[in-house]
N, C-alpha and C. Protein backbone atom coordinates (compact mmCIF):
# COMPACT_ATOMS: atom_id res chain seq x y z
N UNK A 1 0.85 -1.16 0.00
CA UNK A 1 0.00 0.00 0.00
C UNK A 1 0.90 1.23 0.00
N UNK A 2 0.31 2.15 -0.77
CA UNK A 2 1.65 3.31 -1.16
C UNK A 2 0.22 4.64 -0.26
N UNK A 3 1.42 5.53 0.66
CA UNK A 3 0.23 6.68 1.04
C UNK A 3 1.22 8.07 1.06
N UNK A 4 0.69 9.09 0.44
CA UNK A 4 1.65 10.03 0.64
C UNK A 4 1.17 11.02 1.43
N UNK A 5 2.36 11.80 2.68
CA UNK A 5 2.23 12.29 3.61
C UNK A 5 2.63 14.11 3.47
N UNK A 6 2.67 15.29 3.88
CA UNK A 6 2.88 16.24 3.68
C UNK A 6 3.62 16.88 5.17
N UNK A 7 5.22 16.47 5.23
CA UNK A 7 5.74 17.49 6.15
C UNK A 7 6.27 18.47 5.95
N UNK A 8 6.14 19.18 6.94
CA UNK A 8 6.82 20.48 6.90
C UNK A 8 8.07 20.77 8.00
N UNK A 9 8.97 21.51 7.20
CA UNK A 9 10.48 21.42 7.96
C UNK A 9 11.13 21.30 7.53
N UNK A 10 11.60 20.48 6.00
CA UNK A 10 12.51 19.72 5.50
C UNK A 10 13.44 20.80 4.73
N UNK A 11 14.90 21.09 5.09
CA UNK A 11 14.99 22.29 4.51
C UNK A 11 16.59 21.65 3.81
N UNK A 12 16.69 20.66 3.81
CA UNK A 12 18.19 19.91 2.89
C UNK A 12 18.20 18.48 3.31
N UNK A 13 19.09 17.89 2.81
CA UNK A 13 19.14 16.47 2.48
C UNK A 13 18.96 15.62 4.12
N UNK A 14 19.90 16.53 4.46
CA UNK A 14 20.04 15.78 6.09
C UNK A 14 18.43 15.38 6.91
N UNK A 15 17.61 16.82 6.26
CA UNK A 15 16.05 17.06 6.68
C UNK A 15 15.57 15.54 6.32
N UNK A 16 15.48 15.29 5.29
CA UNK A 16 14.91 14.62 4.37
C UNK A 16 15.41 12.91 5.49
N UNK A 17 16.73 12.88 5.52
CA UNK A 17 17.63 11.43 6.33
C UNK A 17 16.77 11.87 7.77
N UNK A 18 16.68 11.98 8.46
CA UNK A 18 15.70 12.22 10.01
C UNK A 18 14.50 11.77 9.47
N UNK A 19 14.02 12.47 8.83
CA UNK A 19 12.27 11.95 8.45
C UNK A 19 12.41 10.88 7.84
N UNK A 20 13.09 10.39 7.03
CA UNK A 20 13.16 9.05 6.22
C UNK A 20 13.67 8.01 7.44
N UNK A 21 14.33 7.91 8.11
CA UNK A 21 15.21 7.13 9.48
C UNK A 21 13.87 6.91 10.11
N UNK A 22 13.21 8.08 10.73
CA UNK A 22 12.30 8.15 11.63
C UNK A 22 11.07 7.42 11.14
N UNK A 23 10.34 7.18 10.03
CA UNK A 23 9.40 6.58 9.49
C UNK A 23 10.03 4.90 9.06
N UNK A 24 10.90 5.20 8.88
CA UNK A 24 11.23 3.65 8.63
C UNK A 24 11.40 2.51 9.77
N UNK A 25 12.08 3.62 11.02
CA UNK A 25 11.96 2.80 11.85
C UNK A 25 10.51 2.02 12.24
N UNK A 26 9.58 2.52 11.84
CA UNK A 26 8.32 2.08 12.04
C UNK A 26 8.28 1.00 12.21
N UNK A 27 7.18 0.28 12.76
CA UNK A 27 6.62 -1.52 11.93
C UNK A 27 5.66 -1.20 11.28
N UNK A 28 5.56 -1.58 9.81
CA UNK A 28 4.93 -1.19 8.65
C UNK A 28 5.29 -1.02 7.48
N UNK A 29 6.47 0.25 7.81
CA UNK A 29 6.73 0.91 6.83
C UNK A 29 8.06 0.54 5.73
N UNK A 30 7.72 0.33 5.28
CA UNK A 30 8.74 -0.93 4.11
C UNK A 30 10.27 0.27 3.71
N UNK A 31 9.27 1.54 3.46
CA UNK A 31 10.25 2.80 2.70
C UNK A 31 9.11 3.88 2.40
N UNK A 32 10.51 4.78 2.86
CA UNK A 32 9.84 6.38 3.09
C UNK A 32 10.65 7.52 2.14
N UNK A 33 10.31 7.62 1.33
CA UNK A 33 11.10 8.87 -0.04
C UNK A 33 10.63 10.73 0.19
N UNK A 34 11.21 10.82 0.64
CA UNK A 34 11.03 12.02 1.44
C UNK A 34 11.53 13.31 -0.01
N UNK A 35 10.57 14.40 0.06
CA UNK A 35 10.85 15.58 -1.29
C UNK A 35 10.83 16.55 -0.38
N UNK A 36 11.98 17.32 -0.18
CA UNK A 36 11.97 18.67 0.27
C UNK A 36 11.57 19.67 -0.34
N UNK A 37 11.47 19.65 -1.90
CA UNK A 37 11.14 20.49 -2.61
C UNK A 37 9.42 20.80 -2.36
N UNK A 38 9.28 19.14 -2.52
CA UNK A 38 7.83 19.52 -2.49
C UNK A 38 6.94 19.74 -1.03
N UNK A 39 7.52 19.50 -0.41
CA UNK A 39 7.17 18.85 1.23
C UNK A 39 6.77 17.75 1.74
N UNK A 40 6.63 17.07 0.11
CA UNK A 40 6.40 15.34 0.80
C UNK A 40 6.81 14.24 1.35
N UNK A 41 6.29 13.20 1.92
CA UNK A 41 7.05 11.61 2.36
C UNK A 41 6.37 10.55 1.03
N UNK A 42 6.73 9.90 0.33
CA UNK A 42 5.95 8.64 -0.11
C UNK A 42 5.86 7.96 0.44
N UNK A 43 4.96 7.09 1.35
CA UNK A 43 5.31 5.87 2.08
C UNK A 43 5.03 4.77 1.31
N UNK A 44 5.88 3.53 1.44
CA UNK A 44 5.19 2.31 1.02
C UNK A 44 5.03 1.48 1.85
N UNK A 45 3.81 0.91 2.58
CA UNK A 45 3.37 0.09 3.74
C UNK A 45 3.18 -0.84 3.55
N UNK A 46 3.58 -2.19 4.56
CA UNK A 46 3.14 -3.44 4.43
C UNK A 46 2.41 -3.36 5.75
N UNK A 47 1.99 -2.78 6.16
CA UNK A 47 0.62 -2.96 7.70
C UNK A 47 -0.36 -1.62 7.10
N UNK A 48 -1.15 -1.22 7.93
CA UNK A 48 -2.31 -0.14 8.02
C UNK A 48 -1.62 0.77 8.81
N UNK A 49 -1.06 1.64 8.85
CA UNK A 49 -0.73 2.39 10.35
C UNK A 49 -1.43 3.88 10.16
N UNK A 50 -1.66 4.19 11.63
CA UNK A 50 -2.28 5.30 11.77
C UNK A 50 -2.22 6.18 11.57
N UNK A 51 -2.81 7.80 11.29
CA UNK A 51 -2.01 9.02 11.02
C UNK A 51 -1.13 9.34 12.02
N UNK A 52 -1.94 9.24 13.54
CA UNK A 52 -1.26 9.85 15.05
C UNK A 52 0.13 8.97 15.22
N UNK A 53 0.15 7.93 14.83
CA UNK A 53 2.00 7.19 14.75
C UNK A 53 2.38 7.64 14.06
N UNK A 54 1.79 7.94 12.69
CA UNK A 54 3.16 8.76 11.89
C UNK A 54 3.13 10.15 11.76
N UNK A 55 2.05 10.55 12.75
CA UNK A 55 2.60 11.72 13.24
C UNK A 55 3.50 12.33 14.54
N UNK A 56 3.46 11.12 15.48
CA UNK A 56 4.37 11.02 16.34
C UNK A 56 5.70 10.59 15.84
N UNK A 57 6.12 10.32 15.06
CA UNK A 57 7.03 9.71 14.56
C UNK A 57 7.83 10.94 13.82
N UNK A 58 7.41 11.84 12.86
CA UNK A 58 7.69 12.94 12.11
C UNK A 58 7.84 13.95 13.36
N UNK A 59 6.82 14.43 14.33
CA UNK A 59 7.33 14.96 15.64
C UNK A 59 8.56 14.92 16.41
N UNK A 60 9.00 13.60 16.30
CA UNK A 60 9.62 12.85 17.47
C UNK A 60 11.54 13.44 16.39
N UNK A 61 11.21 13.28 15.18
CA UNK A 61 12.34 13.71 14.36
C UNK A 61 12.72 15.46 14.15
N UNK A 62 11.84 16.07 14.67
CA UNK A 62 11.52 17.56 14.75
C UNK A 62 10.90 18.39 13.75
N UNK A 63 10.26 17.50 12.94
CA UNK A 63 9.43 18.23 11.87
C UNK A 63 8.27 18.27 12.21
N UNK A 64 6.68 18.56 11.17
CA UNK A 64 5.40 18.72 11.41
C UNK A 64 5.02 18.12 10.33
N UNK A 65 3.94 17.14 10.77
CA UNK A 65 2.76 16.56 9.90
C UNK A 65 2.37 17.28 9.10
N UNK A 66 1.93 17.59 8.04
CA UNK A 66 0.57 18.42 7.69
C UNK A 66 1.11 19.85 7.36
C-alpha cells in the first residue's frame, strides 16, 4: 500500500535522512522517499498504520505533519 504524507520542515538532504530514518523505523513501513522540494514523504506500507503514529514519529524527528 503506497500513502503520501505532507511534512513540513525539510529544509536539505540531512532534513529529508531524520524523516526518512524516523518513518522507517516504524513496523509497517517498508520505505519512506522524502521531497523537500515539495514537502512530501511517499510511504510504502506493508501494515495499516495510523495518522497519530506517523505523526508522532515525524514529531519525534523535529518536523510537522501536515
Amino acid at each position: 500500500m503506497e500513502k503520501t504524507i505532507t511534512v513540513s520542515g525539510m529544509m536539505c538532504s540531512r532534513c529529508e535522512a531524520h524523516v526518512k530514518n524516523a518513518l522507517e523505523a516504524l513496523h509497517g513501513v517498508e520505505s519512506a522517499i522524502p521531497d523537500r522540494v515539495s514537502g512530501t514523504v511517499k510511504l510504502v506500507l506493508s501494515d495499516n498504520i495510523g495518522d497519530e503514529e506517523l505523526k508522532n514519529a515525524v514529531e519525534a524527528a523535529g518536523y510537522a505533519l501536515g
